[in-house]
N, C-alpha and C. Protein backbone atom coordinates (compact mmCIF):
# COMPACT_ATOMS: atom_id res chain seq x y z
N UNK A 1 -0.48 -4.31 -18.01
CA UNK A 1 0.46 -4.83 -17.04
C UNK A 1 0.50 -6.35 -17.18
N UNK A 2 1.74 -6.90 -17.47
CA UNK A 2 1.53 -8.26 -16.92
C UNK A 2 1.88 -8.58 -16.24
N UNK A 3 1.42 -10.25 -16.09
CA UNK A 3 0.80 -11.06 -14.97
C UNK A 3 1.89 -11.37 -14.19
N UNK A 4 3.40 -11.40 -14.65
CA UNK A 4 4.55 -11.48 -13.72
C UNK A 4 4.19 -10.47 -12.77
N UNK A 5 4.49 -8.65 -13.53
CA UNK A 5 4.43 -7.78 -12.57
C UNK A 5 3.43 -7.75 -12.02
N UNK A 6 1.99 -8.12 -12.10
CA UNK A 6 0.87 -8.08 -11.09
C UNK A 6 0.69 -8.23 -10.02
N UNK A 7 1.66 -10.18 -10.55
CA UNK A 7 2.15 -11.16 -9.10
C UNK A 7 3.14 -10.05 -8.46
N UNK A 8 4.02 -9.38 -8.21
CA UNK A 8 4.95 -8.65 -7.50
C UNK A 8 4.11 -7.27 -6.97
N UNK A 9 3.00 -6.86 -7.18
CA UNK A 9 2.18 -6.21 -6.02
C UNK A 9 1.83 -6.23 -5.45
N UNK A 10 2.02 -5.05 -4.00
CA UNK A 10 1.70 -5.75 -2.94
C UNK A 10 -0.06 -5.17 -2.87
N UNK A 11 -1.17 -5.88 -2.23
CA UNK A 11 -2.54 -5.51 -2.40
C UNK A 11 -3.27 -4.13 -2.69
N UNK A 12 -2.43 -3.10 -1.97
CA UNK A 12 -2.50 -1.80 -1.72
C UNK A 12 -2.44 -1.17 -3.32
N UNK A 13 -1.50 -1.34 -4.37
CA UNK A 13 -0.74 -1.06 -5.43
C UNK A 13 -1.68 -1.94 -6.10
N UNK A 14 -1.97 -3.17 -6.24
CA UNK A 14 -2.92 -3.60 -6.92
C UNK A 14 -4.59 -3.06 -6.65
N UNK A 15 -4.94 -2.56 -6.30
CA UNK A 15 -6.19 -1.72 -6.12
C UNK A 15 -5.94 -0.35 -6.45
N UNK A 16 -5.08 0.00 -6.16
CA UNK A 16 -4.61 1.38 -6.93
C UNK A 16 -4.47 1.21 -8.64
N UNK A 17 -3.89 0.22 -9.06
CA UNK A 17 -3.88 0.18 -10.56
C UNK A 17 -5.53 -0.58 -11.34
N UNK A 18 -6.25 -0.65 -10.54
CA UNK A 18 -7.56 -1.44 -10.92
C UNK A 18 -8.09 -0.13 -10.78
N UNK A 19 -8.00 0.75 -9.78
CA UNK A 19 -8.96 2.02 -9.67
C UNK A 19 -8.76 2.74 -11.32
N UNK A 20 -7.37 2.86 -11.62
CA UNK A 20 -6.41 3.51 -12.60
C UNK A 20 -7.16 3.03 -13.58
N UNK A 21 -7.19 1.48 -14.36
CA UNK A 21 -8.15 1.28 -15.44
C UNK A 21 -9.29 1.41 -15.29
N UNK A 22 -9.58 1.41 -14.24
CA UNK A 22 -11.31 1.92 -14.34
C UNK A 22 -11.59 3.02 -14.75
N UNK A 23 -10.90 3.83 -13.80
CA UNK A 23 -11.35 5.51 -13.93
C UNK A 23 -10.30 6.09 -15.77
N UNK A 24 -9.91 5.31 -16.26
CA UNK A 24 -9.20 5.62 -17.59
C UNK A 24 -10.40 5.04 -18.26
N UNK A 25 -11.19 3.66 -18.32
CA UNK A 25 -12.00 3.23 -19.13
C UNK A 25 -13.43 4.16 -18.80
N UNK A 26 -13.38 5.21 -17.60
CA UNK A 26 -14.77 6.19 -17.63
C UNK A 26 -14.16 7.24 -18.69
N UNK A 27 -12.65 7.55 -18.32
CA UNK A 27 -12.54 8.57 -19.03
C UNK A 27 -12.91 8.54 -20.75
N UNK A 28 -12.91 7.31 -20.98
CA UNK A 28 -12.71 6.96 -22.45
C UNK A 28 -13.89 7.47 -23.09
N UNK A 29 -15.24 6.38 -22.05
CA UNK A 29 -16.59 6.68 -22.54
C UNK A 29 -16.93 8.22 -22.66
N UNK A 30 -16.42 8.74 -21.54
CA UNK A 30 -16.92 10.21 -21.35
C UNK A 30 -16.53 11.43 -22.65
N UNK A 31 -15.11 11.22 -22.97
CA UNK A 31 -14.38 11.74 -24.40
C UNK A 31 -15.46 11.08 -25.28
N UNK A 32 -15.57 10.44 -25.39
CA UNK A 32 -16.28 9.69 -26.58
C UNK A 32 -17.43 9.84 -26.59
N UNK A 33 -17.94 10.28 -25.78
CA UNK A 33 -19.94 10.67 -25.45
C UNK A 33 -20.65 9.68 -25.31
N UNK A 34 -20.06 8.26 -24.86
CA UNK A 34 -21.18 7.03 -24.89
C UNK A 34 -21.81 7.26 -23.04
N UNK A 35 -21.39 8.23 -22.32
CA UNK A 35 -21.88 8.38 -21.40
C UNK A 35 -21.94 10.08 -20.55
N UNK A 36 -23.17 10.89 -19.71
CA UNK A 36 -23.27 11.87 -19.85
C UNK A 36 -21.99 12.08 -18.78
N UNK A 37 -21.97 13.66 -18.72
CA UNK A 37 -21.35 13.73 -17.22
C UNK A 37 -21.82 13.91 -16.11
N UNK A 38 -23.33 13.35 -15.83
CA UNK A 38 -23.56 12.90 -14.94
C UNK A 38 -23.37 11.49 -14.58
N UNK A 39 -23.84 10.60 -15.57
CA UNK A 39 -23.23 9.24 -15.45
C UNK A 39 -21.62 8.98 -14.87
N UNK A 40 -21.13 10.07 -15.51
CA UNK A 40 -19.36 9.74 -15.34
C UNK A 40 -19.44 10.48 -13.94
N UNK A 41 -20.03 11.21 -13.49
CA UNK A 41 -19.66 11.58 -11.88
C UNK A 41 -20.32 10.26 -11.07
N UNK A 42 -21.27 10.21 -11.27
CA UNK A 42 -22.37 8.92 -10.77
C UNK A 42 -21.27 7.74 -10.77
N UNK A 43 -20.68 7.27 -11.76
CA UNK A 43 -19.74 6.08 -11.91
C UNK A 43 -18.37 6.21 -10.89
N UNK A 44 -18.16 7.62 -11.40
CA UNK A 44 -16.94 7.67 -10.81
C UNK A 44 -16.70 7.80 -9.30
N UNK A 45 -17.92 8.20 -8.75
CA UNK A 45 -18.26 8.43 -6.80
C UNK A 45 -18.42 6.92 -6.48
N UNK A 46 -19.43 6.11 -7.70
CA UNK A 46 -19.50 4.59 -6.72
C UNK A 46 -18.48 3.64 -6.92
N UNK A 47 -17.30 3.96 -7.76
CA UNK A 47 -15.78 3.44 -7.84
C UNK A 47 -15.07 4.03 -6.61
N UNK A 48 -15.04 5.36 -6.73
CA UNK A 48 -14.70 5.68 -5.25
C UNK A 48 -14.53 4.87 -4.21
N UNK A 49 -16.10 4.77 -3.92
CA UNK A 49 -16.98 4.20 -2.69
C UNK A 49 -16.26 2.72 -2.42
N UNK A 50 -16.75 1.99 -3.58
CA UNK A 50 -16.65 0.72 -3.71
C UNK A 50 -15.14 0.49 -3.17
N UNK A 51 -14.34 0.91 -3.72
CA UNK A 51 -12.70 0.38 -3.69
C UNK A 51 -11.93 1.83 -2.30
N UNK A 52 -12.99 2.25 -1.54
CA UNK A 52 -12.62 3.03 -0.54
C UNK A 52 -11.47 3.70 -0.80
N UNK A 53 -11.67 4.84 -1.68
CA UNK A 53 -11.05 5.94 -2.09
C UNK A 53 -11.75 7.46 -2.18
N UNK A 54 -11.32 7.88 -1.49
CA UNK A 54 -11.84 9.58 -1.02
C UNK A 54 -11.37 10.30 -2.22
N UNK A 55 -12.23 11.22 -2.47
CA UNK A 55 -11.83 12.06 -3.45
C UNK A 55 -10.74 13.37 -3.40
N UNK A 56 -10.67 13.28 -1.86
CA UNK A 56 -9.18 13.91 -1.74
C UNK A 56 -7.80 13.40 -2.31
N UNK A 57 -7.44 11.70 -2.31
CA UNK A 57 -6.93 10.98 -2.60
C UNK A 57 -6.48 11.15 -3.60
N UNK A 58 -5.18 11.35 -4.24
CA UNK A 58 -4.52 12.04 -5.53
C UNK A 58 -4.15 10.27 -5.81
N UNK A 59 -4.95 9.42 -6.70
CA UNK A 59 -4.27 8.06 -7.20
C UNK A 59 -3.77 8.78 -8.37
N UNK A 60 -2.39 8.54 -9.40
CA UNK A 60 -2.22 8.49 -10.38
C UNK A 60 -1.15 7.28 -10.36
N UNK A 61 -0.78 7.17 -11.72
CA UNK A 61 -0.25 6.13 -12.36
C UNK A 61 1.28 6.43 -12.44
């Protein structure tokens, strides 16, 4: 994304697309085996947590 369109989000949408590369850069490690799937649940609950997102919460892109 660039930094024009970044500037034009409003806070809500910008934490939604930070959750989005995060949880894409777990998915990466996890395909790739540099991390178990416990790590990737472990990672992926304290991204959750951190950026207050319930796992009911359908974020996609």
């Amino acid at each position: 994304m660039e930094a024009v369109e970044w500037n034009r989000l409003d806070p809500e949408e910008k934490k939604k697309q930070l959750y989005l590369k995060q949880k894409d850069l777990l998915d990466t490690f996890l395909i790739h085996h540099a991390i178990s799937q416990a790590q990737y649940n472990k990672s992926l609950g304290d991204l959750r947590e951190k950026m207050g997102i319930s796992e009911k919460d359908k974020v996609r892109a």
